[in-house]
C-alpha atoms as a PDB file:
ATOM      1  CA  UNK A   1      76.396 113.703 128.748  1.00  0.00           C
ATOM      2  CA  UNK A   2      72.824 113.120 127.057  1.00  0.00           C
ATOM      3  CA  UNK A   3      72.726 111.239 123.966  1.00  0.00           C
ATOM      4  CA  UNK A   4      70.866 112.482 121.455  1.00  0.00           C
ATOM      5  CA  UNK A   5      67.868 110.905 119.919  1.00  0.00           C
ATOM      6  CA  UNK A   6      67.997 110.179 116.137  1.00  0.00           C
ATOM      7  CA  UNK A   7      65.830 108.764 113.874  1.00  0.00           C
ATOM      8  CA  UNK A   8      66.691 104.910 113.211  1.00  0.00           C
ATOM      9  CA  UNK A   9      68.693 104.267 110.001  1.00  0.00           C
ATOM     10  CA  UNK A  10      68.298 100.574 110.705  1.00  0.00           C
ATOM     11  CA  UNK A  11      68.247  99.500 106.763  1.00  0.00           C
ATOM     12  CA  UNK A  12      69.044 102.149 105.073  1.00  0.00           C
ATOM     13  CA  UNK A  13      72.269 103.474 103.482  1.00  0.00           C
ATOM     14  CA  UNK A  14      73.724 106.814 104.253  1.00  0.00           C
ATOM     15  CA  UNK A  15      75.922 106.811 100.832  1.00  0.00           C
ATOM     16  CA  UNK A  16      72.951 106.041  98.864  1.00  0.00           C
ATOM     17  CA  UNK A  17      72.586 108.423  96.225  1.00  0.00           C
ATOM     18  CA  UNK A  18      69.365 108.297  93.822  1.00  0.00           C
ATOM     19  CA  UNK A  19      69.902 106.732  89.736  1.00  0.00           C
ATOM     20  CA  UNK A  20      68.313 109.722  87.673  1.00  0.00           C
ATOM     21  CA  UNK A  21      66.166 107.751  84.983  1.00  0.00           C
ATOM     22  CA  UNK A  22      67.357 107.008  81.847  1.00  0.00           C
ATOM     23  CA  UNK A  23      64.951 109.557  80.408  1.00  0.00           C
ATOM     24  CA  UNK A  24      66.819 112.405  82.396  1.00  0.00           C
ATOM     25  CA  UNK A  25      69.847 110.797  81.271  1.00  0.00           C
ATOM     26  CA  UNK A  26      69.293 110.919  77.587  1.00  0.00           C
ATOM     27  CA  UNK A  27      67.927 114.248  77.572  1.00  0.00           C
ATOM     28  CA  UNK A  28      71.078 115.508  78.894  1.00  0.00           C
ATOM     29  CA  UNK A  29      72.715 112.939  76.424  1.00  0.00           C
ATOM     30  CA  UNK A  30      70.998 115.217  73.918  1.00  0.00           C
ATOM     31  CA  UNK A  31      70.927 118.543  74.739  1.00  0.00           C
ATOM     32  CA  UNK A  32      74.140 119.715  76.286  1.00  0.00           C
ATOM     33  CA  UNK A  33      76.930 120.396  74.711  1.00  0.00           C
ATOM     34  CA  UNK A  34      79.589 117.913  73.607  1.00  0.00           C
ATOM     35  CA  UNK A  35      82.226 118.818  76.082  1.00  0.00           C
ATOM     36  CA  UNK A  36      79.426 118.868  79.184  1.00  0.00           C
ATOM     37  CA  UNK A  37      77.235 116.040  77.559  1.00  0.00           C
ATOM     38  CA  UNK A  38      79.625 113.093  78.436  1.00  0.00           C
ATOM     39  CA  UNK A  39      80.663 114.655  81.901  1.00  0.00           C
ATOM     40  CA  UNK A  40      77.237 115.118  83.088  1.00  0.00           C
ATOM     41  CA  UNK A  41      75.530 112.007  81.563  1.00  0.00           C
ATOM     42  CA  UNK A  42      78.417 110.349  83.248  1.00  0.00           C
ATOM     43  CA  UNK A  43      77.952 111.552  86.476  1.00  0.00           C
ATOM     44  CA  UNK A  44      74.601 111.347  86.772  1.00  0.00           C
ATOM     45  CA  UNK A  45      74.407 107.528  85.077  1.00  0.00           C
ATOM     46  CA  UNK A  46      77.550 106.202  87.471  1.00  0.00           C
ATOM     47  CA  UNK A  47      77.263 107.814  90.548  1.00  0.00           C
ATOM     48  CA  UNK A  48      80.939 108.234  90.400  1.00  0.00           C
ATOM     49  CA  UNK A  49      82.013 110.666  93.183  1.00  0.00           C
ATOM     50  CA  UNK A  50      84.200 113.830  92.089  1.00  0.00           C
ATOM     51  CA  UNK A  51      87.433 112.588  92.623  1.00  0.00           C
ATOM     52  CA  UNK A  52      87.076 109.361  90.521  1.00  0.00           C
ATOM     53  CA  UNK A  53      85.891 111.543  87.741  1.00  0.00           C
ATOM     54  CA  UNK A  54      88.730 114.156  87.675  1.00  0.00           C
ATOM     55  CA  UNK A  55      91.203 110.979  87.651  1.00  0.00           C
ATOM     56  CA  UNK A  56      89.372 108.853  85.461  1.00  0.00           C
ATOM     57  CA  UNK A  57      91.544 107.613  82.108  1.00  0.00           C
ATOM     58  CA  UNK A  58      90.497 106.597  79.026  1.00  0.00           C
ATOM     59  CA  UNK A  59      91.850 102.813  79.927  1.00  0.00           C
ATOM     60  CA  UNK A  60      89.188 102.702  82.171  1.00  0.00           C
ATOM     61  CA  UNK A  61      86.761 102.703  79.578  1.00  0.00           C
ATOM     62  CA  UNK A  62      85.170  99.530  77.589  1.00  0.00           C
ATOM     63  CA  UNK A  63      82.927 101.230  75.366  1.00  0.00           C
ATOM     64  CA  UNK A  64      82.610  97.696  73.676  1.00  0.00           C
ATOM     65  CA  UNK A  65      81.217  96.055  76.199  1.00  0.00           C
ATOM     66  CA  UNK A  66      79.696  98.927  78.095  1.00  0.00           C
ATOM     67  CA  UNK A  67      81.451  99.347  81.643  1.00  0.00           C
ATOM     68  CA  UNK A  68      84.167 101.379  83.144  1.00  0.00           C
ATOM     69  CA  UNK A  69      86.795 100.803  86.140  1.00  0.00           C
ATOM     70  CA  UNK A  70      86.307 103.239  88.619  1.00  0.00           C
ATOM     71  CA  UNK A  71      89.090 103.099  90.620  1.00  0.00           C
ATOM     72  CA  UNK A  72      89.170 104.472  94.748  1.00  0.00           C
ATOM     73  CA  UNK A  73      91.619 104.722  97.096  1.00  0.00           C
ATOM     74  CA  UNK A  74      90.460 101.189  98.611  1.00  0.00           C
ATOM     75  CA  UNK A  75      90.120  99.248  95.493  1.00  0.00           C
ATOM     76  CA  UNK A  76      87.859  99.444  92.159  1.00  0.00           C
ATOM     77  CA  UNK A  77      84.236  98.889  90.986  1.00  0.00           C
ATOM     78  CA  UNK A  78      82.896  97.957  87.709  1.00  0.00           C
ATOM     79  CA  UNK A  79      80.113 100.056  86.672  1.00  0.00           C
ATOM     80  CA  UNK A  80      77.868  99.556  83.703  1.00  0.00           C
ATOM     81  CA  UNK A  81      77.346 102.446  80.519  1.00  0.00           C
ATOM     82  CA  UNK A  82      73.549 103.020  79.777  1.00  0.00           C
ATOM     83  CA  UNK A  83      73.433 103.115  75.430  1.00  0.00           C
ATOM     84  CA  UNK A  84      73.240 106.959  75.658  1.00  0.00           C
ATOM     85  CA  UNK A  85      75.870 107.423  77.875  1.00  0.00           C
ATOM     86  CA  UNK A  86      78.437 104.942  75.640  1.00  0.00           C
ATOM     87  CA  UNK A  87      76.965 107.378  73.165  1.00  0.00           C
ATOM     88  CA  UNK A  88      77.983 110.563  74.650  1.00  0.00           C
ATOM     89  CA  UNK A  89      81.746 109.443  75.103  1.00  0.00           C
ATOM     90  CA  UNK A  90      82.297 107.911  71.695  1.00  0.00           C
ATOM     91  CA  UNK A  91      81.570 111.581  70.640  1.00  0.00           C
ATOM     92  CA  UNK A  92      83.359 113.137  73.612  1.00  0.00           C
ATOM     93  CA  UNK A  93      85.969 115.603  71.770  1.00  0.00           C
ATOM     94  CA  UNK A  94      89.665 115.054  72.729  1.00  0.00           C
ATOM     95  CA  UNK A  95      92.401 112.311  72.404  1.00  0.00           C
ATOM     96  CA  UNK A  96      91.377 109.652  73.477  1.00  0.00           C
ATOM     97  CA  UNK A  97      94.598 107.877  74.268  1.00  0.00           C
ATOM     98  CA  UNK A  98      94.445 105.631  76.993  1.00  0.00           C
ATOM     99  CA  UNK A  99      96.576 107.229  79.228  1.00  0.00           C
ATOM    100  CA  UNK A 100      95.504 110.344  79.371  1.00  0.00           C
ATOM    101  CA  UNK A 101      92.362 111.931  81.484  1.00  0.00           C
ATOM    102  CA  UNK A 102      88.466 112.153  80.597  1.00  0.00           C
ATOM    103  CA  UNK A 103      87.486 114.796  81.474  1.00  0.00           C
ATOM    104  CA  UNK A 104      90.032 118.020  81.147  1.00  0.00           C
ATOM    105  CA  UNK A 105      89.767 121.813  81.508  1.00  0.00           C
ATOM    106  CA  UNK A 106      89.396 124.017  78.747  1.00  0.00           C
ATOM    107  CA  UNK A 107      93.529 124.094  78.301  1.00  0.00           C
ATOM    108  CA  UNK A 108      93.663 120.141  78.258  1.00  0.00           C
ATOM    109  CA  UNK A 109      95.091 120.230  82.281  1.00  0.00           C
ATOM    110  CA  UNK A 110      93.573 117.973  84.458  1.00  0.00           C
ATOM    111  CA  UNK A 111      90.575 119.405  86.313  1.00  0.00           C
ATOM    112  CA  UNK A 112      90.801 120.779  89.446  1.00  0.00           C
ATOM    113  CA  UNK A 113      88.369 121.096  92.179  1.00  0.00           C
ATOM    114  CA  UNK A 114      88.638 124.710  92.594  1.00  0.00           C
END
């Protein structure tokens, strides 16, 4: 069997995923529309993978003191809001009850990955 010759990763993280700057996140902050506004800026400013957005509930959110829980299948992570992005969700249409989702579909269902 040969082995096959890679580059060395010695140092550097596969998972790491590039912070857009808060410029890029406060134009989005201020240009898309309400119900895309909050999910974007908060993808982009949280690195939060699909999954932990689709399930994310308003309990998660501390828009007092600027964090949210984002909770995985192998424990949780504290993550801090940027201003515009605290911003974005306090305008965020919807019920904001603390049980219930985030981010919904159009019919107030949970999204779906489809």
């Amino acid at each position: 069997m040969s082995k096959t010759n890679r580059p060395s990763q010695a140092g550097k993280s596969l998972n790491h995923r590039p912070i857009p700057s808060r410029a890029v996140i406060e134009m989005i902050a201020q240009n898309a529309r309400p119900t895309f506004c909050a999910l974007i800026a908060f993808a982009a400013g949280t690195r939060a993978r699909r999954t932990e957005i689709q399930t994310l509930e308003w309990k998660d959110i501390d828009l007092t003191n600027a964090v949210v829980l984002i909770r995985q299948t192998r424990g949780q992570r504290k993550v801090p809001l940027t201003k515009p992005l605290v911003k974005a969700l306090r305008k965020f249409p919807g019920e904001h009850e603390p049980a219930s989702r985030v981010f919904v579909g159009t019919d107030g269902a949970p999204m779906s990955s489809t």
